[in-house]
C-alpha atoms as a PDB file:
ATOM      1  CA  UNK A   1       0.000   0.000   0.000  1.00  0.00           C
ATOM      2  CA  UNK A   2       1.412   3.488  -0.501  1.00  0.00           C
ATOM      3  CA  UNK A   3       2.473   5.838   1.766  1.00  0.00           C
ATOM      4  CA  UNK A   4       0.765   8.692   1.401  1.00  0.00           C
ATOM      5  CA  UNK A   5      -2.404   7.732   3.614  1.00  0.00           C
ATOM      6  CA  UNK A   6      -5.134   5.447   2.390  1.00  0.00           C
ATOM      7  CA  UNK A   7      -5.120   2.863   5.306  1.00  0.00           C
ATOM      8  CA  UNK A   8      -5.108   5.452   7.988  1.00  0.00           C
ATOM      9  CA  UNK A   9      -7.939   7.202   6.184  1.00  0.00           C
ATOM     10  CA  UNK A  10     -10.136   4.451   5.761  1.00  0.00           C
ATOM     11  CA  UNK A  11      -9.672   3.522   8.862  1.00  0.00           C
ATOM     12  CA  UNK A  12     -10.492   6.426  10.596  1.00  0.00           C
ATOM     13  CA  UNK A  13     -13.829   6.668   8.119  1.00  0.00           C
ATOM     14  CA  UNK A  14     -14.476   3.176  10.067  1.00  0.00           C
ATOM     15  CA  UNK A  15     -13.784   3.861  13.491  1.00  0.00           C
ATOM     16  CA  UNK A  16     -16.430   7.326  12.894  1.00  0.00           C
ATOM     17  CA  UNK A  17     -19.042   4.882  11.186  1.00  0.00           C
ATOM     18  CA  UNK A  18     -18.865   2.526  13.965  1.00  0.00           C
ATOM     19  CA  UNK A  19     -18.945   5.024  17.238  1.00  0.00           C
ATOM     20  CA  UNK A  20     -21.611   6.096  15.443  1.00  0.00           C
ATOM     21  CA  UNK A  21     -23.334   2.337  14.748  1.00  0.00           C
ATOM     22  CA  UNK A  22     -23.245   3.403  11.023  1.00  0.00           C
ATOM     23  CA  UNK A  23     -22.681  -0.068   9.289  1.00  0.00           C
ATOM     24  CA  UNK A  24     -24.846  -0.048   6.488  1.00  0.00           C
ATOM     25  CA  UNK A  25     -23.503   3.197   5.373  1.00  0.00           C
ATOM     26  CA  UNK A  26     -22.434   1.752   1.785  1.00  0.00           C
ATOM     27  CA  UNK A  27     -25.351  -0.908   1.552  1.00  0.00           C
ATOM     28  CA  UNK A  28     -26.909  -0.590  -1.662  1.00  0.00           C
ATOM     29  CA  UNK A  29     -30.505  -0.166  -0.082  1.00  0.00           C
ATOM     30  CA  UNK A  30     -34.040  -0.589  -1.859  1.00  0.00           C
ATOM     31  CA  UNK A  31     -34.745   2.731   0.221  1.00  0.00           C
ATOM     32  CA  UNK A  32     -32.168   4.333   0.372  1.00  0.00           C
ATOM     33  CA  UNK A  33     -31.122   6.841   3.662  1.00  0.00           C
ATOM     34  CA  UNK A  34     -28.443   8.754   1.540  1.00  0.00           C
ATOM     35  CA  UNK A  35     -26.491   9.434  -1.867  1.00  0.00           C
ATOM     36  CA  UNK A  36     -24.171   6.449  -1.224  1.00  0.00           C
ATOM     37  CA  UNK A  37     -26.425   3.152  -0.975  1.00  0.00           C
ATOM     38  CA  UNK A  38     -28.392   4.778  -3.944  1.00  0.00           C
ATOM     39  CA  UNK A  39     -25.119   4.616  -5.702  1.00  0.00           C
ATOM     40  CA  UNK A  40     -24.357   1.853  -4.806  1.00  0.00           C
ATOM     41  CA  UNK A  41     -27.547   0.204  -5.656  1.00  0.00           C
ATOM     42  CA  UNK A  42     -27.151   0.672  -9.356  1.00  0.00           C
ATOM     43  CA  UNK A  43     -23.709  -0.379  -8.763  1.00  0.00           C
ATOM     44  CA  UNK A  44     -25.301  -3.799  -7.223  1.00  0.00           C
ATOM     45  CA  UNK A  45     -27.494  -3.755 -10.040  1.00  0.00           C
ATOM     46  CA  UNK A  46     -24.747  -3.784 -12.304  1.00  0.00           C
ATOM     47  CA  UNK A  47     -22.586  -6.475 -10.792  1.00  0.00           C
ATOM     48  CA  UNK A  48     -25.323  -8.843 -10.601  1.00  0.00           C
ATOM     49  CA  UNK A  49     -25.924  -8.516 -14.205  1.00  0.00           C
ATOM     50  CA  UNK A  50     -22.754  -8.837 -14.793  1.00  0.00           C
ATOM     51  CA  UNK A  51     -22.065 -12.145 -13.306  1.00  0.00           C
ATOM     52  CA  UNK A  52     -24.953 -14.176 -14.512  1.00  0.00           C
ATOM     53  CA  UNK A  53     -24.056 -12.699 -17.885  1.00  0.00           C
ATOM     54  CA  UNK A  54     -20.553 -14.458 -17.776  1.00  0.00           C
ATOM     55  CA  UNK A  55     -22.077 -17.518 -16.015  1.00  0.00           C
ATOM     56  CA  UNK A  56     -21.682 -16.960 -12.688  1.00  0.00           C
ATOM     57  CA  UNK A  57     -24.691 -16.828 -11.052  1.00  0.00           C
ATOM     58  CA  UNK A  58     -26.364 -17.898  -7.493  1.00  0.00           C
ATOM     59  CA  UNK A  59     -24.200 -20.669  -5.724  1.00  0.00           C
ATOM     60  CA  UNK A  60     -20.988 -19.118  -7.767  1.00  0.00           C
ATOM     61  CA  UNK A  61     -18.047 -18.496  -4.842  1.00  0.00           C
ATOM     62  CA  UNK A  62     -16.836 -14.492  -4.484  1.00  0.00           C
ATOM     63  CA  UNK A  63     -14.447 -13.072  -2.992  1.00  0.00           C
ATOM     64  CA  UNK A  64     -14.446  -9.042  -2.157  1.00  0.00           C
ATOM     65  CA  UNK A  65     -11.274  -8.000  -1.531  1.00  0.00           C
ATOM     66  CA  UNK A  66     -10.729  -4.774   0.457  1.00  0.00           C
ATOM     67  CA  UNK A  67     -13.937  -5.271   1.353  1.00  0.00           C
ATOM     68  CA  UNK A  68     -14.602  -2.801   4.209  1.00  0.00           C
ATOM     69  CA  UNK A  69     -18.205  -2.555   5.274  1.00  0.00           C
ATOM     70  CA  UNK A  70     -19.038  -5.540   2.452  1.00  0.00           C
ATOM     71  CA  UNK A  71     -22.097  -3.671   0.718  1.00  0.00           C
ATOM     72  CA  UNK A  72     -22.106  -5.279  -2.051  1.00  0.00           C
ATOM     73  CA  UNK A  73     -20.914  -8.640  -1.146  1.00  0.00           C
ATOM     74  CA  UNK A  74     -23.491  -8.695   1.298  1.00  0.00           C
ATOM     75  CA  UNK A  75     -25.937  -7.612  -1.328  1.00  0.00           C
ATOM     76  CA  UNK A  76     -24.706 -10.923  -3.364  1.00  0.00           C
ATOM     77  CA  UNK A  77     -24.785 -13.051  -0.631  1.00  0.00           C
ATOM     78  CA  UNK A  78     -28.204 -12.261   0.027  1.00  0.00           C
ATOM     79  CA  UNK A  79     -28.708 -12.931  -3.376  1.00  0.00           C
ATOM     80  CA  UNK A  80     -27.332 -16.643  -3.374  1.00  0.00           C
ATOM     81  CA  UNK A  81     -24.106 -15.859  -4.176  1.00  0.00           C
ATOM     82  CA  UNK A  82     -21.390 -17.977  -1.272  1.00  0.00           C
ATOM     83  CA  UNK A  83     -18.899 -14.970  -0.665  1.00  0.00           C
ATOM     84  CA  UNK A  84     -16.295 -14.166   1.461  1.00  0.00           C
ATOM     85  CA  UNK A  85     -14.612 -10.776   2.481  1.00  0.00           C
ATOM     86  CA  UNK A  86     -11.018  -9.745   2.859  1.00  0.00           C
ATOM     87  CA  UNK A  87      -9.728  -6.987   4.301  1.00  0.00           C
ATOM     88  CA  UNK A  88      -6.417  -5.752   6.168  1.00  0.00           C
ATOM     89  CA  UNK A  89      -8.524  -3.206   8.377  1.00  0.00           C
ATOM     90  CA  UNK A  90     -10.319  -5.100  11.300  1.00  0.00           C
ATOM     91  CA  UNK A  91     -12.643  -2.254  11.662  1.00  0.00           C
ATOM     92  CA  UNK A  92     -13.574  -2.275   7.781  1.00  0.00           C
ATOM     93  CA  UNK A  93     -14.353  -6.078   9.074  1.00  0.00           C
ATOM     94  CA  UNK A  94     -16.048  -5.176  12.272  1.00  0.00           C
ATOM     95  CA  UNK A  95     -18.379  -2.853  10.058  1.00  0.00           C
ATOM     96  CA  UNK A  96     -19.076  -5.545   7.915  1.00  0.00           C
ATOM     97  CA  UNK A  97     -19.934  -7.751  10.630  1.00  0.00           C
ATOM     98  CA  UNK A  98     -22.490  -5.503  11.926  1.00  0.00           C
ATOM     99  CA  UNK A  99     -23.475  -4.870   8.200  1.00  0.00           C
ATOM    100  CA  UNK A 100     -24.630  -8.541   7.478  1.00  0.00           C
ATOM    101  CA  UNK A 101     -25.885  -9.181  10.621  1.00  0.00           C
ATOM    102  CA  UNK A 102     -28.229  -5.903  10.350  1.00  0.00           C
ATOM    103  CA  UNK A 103     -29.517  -7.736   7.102  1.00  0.00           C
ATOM    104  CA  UNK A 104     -30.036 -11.015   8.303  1.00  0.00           C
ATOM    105  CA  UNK A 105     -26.803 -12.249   6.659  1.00  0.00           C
ATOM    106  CA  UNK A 106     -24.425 -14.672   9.118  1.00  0.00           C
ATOM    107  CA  UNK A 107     -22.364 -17.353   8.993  1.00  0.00           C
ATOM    108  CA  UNK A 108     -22.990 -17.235   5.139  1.00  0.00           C
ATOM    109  CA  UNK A 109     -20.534 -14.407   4.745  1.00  0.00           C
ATOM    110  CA  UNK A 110     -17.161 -15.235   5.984  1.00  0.00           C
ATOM    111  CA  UNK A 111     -14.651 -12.335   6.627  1.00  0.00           C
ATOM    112  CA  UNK A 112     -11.108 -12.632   6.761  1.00  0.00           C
ATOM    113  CA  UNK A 113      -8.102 -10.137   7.947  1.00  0.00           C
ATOM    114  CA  UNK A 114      -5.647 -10.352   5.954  1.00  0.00           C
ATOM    115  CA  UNK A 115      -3.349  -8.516   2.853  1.00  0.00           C
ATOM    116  CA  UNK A 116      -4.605  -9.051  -1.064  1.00  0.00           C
ATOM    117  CA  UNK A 117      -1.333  -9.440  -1.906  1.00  0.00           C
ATOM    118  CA  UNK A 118      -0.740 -12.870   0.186  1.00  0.00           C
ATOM    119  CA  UNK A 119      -4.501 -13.614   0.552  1.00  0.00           C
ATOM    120  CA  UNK A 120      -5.262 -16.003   3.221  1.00  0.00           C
ATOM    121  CA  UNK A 121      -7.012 -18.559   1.288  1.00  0.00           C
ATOM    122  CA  UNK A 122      -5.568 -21.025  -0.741  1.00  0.00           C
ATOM    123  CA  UNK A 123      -4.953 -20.387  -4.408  1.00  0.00           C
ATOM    124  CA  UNK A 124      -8.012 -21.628  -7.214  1.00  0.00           C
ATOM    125  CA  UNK A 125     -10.409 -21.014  -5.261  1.00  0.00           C
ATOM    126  CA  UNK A 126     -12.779 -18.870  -6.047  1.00  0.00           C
ATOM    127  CA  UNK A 127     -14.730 -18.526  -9.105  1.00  0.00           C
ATOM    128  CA  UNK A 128     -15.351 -14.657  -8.686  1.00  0.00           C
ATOM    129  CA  UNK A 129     -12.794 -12.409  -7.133  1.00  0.00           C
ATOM    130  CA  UNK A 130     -14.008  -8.855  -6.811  1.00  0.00           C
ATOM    131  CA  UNK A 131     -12.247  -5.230  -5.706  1.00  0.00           C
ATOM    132  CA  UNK A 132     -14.403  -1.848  -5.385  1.00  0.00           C
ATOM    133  CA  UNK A 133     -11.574   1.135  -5.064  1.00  0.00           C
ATOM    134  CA  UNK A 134      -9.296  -0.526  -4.199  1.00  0.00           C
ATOM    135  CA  UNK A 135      -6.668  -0.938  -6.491  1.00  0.00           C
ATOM    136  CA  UNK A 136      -5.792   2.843  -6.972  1.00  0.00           C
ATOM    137  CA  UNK A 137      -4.423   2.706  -3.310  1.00  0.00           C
ATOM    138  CA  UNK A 138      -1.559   1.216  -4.287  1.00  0.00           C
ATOM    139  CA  UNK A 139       1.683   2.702  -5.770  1.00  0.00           C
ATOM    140  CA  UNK A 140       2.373  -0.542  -7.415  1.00  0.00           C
ATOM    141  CA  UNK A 141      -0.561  -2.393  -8.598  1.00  0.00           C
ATOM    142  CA  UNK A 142       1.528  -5.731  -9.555  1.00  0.00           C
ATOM    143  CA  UNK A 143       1.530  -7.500  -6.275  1.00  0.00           C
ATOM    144  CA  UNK A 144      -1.906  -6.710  -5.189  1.00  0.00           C
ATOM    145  CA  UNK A 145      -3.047  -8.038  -9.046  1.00  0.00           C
ATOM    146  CA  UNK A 146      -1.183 -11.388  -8.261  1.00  0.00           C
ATOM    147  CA  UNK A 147      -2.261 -12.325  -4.901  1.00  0.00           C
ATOM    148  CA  UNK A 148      -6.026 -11.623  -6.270  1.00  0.00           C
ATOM    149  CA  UNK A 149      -5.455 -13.312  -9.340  1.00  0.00           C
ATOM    150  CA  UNK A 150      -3.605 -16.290  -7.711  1.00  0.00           C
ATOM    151  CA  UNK A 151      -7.110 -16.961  -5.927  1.00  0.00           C
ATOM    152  CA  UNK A 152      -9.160 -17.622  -9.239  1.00  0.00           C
ATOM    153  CA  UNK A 153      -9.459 -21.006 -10.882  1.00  0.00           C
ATOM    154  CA  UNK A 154      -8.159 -21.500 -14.347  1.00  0.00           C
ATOM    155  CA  UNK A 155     -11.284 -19.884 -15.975  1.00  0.00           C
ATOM    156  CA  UNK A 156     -12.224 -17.726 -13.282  1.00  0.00           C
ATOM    157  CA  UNK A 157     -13.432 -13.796 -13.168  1.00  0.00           C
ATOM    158  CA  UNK A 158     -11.888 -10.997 -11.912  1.00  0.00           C
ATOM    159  CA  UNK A 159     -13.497  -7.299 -11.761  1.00  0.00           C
ATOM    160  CA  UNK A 160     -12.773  -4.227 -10.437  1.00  0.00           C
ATOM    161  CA  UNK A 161     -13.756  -1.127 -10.176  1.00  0.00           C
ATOM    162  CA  UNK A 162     -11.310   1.273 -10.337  1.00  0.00           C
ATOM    163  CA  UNK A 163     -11.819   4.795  -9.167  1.00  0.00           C
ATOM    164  CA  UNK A 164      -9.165   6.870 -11.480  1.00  0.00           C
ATOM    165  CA  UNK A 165      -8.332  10.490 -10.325  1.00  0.00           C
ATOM    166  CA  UNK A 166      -8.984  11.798 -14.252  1.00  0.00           C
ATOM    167  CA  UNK A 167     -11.023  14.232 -15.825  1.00  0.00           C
ATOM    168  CA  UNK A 168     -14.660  12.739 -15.265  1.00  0.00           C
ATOM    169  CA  UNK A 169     -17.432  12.916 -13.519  1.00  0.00           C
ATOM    170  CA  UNK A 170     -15.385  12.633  -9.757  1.00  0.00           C
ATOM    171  CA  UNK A 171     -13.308  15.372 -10.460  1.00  0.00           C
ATOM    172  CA  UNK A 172     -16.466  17.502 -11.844  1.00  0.00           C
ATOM    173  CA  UNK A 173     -18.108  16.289  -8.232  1.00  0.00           C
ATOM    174  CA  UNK A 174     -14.635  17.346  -6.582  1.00  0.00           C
ATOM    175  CA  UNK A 175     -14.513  20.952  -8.225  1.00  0.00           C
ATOM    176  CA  UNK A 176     -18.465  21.116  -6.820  1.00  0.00           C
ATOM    177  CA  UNK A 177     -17.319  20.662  -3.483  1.00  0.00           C
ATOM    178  CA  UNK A 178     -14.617  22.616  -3.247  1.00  0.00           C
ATOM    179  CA  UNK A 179     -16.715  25.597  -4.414  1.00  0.00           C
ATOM    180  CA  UNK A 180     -19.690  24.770  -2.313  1.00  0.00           C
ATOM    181  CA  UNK A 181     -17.018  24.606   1.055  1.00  0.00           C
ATOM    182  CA  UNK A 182     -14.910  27.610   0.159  1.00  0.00           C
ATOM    183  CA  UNK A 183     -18.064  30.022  -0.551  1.00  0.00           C
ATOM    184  CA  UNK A 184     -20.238  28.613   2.608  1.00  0.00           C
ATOM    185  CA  UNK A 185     -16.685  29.711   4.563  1.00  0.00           C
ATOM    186  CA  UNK A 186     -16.206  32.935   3.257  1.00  0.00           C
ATOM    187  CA  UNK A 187     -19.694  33.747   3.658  1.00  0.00           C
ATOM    188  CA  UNK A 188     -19.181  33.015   7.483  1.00  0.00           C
ATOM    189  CA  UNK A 189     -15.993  34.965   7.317  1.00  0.00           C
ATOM    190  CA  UNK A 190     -13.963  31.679   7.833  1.00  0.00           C
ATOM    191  CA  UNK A 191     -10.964  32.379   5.696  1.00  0.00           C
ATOM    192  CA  UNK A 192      -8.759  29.561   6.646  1.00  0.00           C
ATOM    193  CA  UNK A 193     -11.040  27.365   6.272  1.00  0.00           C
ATOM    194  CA  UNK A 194     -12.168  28.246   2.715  1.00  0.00           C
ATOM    195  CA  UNK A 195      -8.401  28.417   1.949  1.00  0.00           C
ATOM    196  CA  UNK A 196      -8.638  24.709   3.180  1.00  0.00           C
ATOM    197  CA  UNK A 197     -11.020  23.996   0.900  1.00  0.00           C
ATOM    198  CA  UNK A 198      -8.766  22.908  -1.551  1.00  0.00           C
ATOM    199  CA  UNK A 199      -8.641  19.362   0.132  1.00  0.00           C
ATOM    200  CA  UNK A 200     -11.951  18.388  -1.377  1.00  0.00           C
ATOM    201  CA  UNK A 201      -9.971  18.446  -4.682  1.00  0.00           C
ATOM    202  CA  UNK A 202      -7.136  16.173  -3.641  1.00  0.00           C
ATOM    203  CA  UNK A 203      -7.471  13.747  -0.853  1.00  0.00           C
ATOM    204  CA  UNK A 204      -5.625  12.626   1.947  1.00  0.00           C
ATOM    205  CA  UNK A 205      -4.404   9.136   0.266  1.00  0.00           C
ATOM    206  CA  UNK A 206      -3.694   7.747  -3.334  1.00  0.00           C
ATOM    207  CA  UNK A 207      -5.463   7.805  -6.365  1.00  0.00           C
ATOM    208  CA  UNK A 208      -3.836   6.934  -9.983  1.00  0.00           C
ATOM    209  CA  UNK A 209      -4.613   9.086 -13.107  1.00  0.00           C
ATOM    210  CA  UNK A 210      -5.002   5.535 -14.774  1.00  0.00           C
ATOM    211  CA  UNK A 211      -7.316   5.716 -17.976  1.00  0.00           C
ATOM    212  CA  UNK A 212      -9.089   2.554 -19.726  1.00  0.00           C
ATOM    213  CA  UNK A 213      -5.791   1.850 -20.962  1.00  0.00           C
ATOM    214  CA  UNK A 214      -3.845   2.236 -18.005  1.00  0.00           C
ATOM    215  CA  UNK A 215      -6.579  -0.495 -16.492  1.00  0.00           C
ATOM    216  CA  UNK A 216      -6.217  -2.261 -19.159  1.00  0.00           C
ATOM    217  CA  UNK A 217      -2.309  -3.080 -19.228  1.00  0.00           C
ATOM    218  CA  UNK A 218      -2.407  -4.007 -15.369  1.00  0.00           C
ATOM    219  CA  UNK A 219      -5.055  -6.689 -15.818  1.00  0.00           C
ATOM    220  CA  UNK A 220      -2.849  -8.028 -18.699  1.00  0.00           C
ATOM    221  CA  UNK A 221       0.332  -7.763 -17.148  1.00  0.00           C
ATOM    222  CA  UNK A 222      -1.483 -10.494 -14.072  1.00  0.00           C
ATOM    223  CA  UNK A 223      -2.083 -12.739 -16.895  1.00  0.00           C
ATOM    224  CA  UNK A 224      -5.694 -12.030 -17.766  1.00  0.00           C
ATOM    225  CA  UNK A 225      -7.714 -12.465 -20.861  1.00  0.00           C
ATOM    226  CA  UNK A 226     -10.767 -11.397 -22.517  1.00  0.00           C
ATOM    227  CA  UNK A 227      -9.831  -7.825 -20.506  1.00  0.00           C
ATOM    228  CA  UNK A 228     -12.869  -4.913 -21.324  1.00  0.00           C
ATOM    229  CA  UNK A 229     -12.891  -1.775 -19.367  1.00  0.00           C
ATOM    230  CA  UNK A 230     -15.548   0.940 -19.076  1.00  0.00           C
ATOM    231  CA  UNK A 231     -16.776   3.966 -17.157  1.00  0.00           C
ATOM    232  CA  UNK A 232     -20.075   3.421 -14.914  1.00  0.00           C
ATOM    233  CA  UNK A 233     -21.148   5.809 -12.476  1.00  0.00           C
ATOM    234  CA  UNK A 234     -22.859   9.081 -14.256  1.00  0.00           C
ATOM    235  CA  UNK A 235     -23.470  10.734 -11.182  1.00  0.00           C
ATOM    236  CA  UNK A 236     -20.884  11.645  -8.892  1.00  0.00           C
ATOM    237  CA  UNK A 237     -21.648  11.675  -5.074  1.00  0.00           C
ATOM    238  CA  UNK A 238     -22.094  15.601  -3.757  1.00  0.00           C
ATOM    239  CA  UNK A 239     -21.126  17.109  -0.676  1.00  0.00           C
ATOM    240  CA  UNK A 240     -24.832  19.016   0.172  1.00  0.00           C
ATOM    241  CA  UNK A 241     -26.958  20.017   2.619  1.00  0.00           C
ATOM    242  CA  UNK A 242     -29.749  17.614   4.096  1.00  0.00           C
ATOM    243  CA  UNK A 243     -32.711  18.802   1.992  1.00  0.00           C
ATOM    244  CA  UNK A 244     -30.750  19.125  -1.207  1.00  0.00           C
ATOM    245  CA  UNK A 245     -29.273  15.738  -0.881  1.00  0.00           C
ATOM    246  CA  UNK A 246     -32.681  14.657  -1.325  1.00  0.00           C
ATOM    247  CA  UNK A 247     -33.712  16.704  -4.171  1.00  0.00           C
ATOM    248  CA  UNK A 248     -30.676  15.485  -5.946  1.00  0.00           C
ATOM    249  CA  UNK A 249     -31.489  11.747  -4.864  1.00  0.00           C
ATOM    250  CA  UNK A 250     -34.818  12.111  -6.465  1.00  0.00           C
ATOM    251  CA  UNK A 251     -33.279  13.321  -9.563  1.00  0.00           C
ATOM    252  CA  UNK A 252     -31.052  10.184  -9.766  1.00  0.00           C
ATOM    253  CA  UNK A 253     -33.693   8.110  -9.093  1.00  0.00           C
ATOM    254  CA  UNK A 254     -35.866   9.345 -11.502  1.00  0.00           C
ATOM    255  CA  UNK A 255     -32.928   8.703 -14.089  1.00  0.00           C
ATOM    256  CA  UNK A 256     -32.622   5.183 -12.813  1.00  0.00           C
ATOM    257  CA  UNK A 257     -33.343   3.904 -16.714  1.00  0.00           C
ATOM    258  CA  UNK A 258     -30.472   6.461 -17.691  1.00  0.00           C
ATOM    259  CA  UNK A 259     -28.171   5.489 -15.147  1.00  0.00           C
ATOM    260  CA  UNK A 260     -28.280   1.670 -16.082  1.00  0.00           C
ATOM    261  CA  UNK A 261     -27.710   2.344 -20.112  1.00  0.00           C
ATOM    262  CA  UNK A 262     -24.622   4.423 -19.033  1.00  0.00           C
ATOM    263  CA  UNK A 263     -23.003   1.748 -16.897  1.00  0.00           C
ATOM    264  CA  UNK A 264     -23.129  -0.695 -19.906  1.00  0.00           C
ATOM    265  CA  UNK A 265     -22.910   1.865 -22.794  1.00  0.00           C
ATOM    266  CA  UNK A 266     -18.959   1.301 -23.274  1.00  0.00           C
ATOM    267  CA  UNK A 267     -18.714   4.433 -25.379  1.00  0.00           C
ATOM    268  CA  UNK A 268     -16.402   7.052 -26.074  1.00  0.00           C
ATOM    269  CA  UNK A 269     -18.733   9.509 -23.728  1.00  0.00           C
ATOM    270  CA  UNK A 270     -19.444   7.299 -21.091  1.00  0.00           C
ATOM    271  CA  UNK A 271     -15.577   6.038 -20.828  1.00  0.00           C
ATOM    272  CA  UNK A 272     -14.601   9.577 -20.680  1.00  0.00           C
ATOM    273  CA  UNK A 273     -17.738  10.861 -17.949  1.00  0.00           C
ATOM    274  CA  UNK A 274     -17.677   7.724 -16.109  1.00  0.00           C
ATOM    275  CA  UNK A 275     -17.014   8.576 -12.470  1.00  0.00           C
ATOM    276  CA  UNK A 276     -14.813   5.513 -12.282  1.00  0.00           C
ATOM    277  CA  UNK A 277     -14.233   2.309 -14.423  1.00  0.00           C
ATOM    278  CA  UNK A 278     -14.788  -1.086 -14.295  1.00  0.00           C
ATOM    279  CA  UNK A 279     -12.166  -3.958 -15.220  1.00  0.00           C
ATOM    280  CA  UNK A 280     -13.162  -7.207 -15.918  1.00  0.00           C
ATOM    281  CA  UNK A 281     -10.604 -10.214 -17.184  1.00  0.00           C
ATOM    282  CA  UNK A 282     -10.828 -14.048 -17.042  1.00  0.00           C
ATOM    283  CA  UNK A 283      -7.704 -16.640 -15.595  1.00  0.00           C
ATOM    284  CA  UNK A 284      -6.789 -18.621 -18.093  1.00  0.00           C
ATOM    285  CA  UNK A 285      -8.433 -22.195 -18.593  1.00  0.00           C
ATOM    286  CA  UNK A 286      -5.951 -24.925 -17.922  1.00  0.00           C
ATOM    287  CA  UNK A 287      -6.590 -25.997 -21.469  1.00  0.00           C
ATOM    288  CA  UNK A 288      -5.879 -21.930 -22.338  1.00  0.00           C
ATOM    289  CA  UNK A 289      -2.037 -22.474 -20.109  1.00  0.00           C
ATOM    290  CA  UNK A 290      -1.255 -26.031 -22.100  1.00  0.00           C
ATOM    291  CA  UNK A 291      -1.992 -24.190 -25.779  1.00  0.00           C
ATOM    292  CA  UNK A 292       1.327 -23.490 -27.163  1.00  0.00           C
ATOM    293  CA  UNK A 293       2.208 -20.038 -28.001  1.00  0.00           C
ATOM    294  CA  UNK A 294       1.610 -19.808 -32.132  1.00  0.00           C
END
């Protein structure tokens, strides 16, 4: 993991949901309580989809990697899917705990402490493995790409989604935020504070400028196949007040049908809005590794 911050972050984001017994703060919810599980329930949407489309339906075995508080894996294990959750943070695991139990998920969903780049499960053996921004968080994605990939059996999936720090739709969100905090401070005569603003621009941990290319080449380079890459995620989460939060959750809902052709479009628009990508490769077939090379 780099060193500029991401573990302590996320961690800290943690430790605040759970003092304040906020563990279903990413689930992707029917009803939705914020701009987050309505995000993420497209998102959910999506990855469903997505699976039974490449044959991996109910009964298939996941594993979410850098899970944290497991929203969507618990979504899929509600579902029927048989998933288990890694994570280095034991109160990303904690939250996810409390998540699944909260939603009348238990033993189904194991969760495991531990590092993706020497997962502690034994290699083959999972037919799904999943990441949700998580990959960007590291300075070198090679490692992280082979421990996750080393868990797959020969003909397994792998997807990610990647969250890029490009020109999209999360730096458009990012710009809105940094506006919206520097002119509520200077209204309220809060200089340094608006001055501060700037840190709604750039975080406090890593992000790569990686493109669909970029994405691309590190899939490859851990030995996947069949590699596409696309931008999902039209809508980039806002930092507003209470009562527009829901006006502008109403608005996304009401563009439901929208936001679902977008995260499947794969076109040059929606690869270039898309608030962050999704990567999706197979592990070679053992018949694919005995072929010899032409």
């Amino acid at each position: 993991m780099n060193a500029n911050g991401s573990i302590d972050h996320f961690r800290r984001q943690w430790q605040t949901h759970i003092a304040a017994a906020e563990y279903d703060m990413t689930y992707p919810a029917e009803r939705p309580r914020n701009q987050w599980q309505l995000l993420e329930r497209f998102k959910a949407d999506l990855m469903r989809d997505l699976l039974i489309s490449e044959g991996y339906g109910p009964g298939s075995t996941v594993l979410e990697c850098g899970c944290g508080a497991a929203g969507i894996g618990i979504d899929l294990g509600l579902q029927g899917w048989r998933v288990t959750g890694l994570d280095i943070s034991e109160d990303g695991l904690e939250m996810a705990s409390q998540n699944a139990a909260s939603h009348g998920l238990g033993e189904e969903l194991e969760l495991l402490v531990g590092h993706v780049e020497a997962p502690p499960v034994p290699d083959g053996s999972f037919d799904v493995v999943t990441s949700f921004g998580l990959l960007e968080h590291f300075e070198d994605m090679g490692p992280a790409m082979d421990g996750m990939v080393r868990t797959l059996r020969p003909g397994g999936l792998f997807v990610a989604e990647v969250v890029s720090f490009r020109p999209s739709a999360l730096v458009a969100g990012r710009l809105f935020d940094m506006a919206a905090s520097a002119s509520y401070n200077l209204a309220r005569l809060r200089v340094r504070k608006a001055l501060h603003s700037w840190r709604k621009l750039v975080p406090d941990f890593y992000e790569k400028p990686l493109g669909r290319n970029g994405s691309r080449r590190v899939l490859e380079q851990a030995g996947l196949t069949d590699v596409r890459v696309w931008g999902i995620r039209p809508f980039p989460p806002l930092g507003l007040p209470a009562s527009l939060e829901q006006k502008y959750m109403t608005l996304i809902d009401r563009a439901s049908s929208f936001v679902k052709w977008f995260d499947s479009a794969d076109n040059v628009i929606t690869n270039s809005w898309g608030w962050s990508l999704m990567a999706v490769g197979r592990k070679p077939s053992l018949s694919d590794q005995d072929r010899p090379s032409p």
